[in-house]
Protein backbone atom coordinates (compact mmCIF):
# COMPACT_ATOMS: atom_id res chain seq x y z
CA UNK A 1 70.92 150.72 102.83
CA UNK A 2 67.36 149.21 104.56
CA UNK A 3 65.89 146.25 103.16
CA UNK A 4 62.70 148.28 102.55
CA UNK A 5 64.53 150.84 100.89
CA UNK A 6 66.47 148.06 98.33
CA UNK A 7 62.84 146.76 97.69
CA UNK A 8 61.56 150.17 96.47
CA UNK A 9 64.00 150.30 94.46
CA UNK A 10 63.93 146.93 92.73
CA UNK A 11 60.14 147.95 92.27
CA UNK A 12 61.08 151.12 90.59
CA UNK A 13 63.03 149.14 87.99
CA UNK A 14 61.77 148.31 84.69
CA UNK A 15 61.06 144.45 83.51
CA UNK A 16 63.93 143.97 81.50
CA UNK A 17 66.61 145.07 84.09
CA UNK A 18 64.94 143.04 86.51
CA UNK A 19 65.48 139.91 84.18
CA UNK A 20 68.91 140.69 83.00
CA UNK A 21 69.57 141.34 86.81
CA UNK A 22 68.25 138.29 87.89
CA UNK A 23 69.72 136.28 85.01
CA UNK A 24 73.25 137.89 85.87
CA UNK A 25 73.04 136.34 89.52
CA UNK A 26 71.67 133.05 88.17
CA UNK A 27 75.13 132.95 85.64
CA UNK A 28 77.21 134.14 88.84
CA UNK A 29 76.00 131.26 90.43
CA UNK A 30 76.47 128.87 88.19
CA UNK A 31 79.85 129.49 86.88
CA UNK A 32 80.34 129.85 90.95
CA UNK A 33 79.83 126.55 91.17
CA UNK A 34 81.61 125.34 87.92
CA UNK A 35 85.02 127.46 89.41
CA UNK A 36 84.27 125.45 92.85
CA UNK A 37 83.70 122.14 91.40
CA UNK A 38 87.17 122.44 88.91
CA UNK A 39 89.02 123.43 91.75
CA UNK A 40 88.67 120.54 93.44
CA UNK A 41 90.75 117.10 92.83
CA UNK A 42 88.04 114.75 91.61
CA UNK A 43 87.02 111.31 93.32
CA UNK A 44 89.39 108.40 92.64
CA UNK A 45 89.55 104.90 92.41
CA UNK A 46 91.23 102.68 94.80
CA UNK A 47 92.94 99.92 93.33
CA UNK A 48 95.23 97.29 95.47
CA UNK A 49 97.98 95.27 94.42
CA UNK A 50 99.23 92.62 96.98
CA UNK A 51 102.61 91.16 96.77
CA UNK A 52 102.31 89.67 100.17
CA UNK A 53 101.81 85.91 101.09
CA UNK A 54 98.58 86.44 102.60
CA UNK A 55 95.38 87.72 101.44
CA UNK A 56 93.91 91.00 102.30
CA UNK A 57 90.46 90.54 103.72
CA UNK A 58 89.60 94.07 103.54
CA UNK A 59 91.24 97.38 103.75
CA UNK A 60 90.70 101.25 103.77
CA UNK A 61 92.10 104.64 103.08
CA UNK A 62 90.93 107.20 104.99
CA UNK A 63 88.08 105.19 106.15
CA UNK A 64 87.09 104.70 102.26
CA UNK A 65 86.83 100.60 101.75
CA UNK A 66 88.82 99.36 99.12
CA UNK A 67 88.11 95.84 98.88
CA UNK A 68 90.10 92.49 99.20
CA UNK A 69 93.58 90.97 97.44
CA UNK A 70 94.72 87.36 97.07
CA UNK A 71 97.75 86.91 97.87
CA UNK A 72 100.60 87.95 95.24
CA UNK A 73 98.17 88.90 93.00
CA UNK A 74 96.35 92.28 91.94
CA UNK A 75 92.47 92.88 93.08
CA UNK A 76 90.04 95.59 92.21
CA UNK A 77 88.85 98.82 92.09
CA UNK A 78 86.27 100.70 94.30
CA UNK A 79 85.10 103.92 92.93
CA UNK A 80 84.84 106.73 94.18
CA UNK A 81 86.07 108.10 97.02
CA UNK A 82 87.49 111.48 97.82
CA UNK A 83 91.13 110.94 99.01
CA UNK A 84 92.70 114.20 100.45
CA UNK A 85 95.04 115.20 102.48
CA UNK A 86 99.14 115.46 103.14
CA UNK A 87 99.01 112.14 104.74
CA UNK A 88 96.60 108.90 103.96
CA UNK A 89 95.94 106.60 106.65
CA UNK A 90 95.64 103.08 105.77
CA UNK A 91 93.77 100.05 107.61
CA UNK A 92 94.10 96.84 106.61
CA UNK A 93 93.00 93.25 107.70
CA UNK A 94 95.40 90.67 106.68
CA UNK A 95 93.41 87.52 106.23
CA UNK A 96 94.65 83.25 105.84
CA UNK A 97 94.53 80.65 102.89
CA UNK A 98 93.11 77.35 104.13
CA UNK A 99 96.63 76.17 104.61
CA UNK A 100 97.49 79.30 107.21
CA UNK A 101 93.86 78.74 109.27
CA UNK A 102 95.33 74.86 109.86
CA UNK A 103 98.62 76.59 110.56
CA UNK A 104 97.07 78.22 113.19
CA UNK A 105 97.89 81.93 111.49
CA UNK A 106 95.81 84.62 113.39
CA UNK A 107 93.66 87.48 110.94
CA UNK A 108 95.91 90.55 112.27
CA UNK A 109 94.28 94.34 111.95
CA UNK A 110 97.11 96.98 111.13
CA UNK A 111 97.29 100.44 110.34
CA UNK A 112 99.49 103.34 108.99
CA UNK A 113 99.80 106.67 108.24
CA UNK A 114 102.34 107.44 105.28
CA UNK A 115 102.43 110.34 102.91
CA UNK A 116 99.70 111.56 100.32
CA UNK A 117 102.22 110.98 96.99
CA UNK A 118 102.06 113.67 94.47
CA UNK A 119 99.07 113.73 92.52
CA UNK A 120 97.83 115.27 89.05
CA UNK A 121 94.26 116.14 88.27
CA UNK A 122 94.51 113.79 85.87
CA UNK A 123 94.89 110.98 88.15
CA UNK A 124 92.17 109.15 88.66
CA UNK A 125 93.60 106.05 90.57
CA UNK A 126 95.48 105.56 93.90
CA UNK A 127 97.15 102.31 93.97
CA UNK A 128 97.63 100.34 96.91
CA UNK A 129 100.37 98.01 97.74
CA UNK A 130 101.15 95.64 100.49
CA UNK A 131 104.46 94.19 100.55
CA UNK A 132 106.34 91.55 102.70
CA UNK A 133 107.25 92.74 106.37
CA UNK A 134 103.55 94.98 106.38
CA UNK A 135 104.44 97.22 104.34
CA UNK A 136 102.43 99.47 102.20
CA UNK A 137 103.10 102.18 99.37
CA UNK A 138 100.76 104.25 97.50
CA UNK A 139 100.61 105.33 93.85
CA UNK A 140 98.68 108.10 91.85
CA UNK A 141 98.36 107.38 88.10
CA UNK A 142 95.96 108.68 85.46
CA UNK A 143 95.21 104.80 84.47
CA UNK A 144 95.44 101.20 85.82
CA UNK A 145 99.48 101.44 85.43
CA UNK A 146 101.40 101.87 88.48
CA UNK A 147 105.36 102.08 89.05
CA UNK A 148 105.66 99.62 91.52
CA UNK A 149 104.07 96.94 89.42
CA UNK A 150 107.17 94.03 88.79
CA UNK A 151 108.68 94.97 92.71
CA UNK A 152 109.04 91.99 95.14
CA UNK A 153 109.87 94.75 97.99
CA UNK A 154 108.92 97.43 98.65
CA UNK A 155 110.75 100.50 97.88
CA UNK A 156 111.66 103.41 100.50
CA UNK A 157 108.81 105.80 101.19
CA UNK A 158 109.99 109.07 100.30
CA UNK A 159 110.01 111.67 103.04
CA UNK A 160 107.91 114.17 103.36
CA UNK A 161 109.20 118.03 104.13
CA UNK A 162 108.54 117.69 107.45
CA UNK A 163 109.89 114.31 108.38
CA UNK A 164 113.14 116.10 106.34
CA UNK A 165 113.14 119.00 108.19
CA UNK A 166 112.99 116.36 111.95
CA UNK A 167 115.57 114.36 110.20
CA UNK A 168 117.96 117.42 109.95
C-alpha cells in the first residue's frame, strides 16, 4: 500500500474510529514504554566500605564516581548510576593520612576488572570494598546491609563461567 492511498483511507473513516485509532497507538505507546522501562535493572547506589589502612581519595565503577572512604571505616552513597554488565571495572585512587604524606607514602591509581555479582531487581545498592593487599569485592543488596560487613580480608572472588571453563 502507497502513502496516498493509506491517507484516503484514513479520510474515509468516520470521527470516532479515527479517535479510538489514534488513542489505541497512544496506549501502545505508552505501555511500550512502561514494558521497556520494567525490563530494565534500575539505577543503583554505590556505597564503599574500606577496610584498608589508607583512605580512598576517590573511586569509580564503570566510570560512575563513587566518592571517598577513610580508612577502616564505611563512606557514602552516590546515587544513581546505571551499573551493567558481566564484569564491573573498578578505579580507585588510594590516598595518605598526614602521618603517610611525612612517611613519604605515594597516592597510587589502580584498577580492576572482577565479576558483576548476582543481582535482584530489588537491589538497589552495590557495595564496594577495598581490602588489605588492593583488593576489592562487590556486593548487591536491596538495603545498606552487605555480607562482607565484620571481614578483615577479603574473601575469594567467585569465578565466573568462563574463568571456570579456562580453569578446566
Amino acid at each position: 500500500m502507497s502513502l496516498p492511498s493509506l491517507a484516503k483511507r484514513w479520510k474515509r473513516l468516520p470521527g470516532r474510529q479515527k479517535t479510538l485509532i489514534q488513542w489505541l497507538v497512544l496506549g501502545a505507546l505508552v505501555a511500550g514504554y512502561f514494558i521497556w522501562q520494567y525490563s530494565r535493572m534500575p539505577g543503583a547506589m554505590l556505597y564503599v566500605h574500606n577496610q584498608t589502612d589508607r583512605p580512598i581519595f576517590s573511586y569509580f565503577v564503570n566510570d560512575n564516581w563513587g566518592g571517598n572512604a577513610t580508612a577502616n571505616a564505611g563512606g557514602g552513597a552516590t546515587c544513581c548510576w546505571r551499573i551493567e554488565g558481566k564484569t564491573l571495572k573498578v578505579d580507585w585512587i588510594k590516598g595518605r593520612t598526614g602521618e603517610q604524606v611525612r612517611q613519604g607514602v605515594k597516592k597510587e591509581t589502580l584498577s580492576i576488572e572482577i565479576p558483576n555479582p548476582p543481582r535482584q531487581r530489588s537491589d538497589r545498592y552495590l557495595h564496594v570494598h577495598f581490602f588489605p593487599g588492593d583488593q576489592v569485592r562487590l556486593a548487591w543488596s536491596a538495603n545498606l546491609d552487605t555480607p562482607y560487613e565484620n571481614l578483615k580480608e577479603a574473601p575469594p572472588v567467585p569465578a565466573t563461567k568462563d574463568q571456570a571453563a579456562k580453569a578446566q
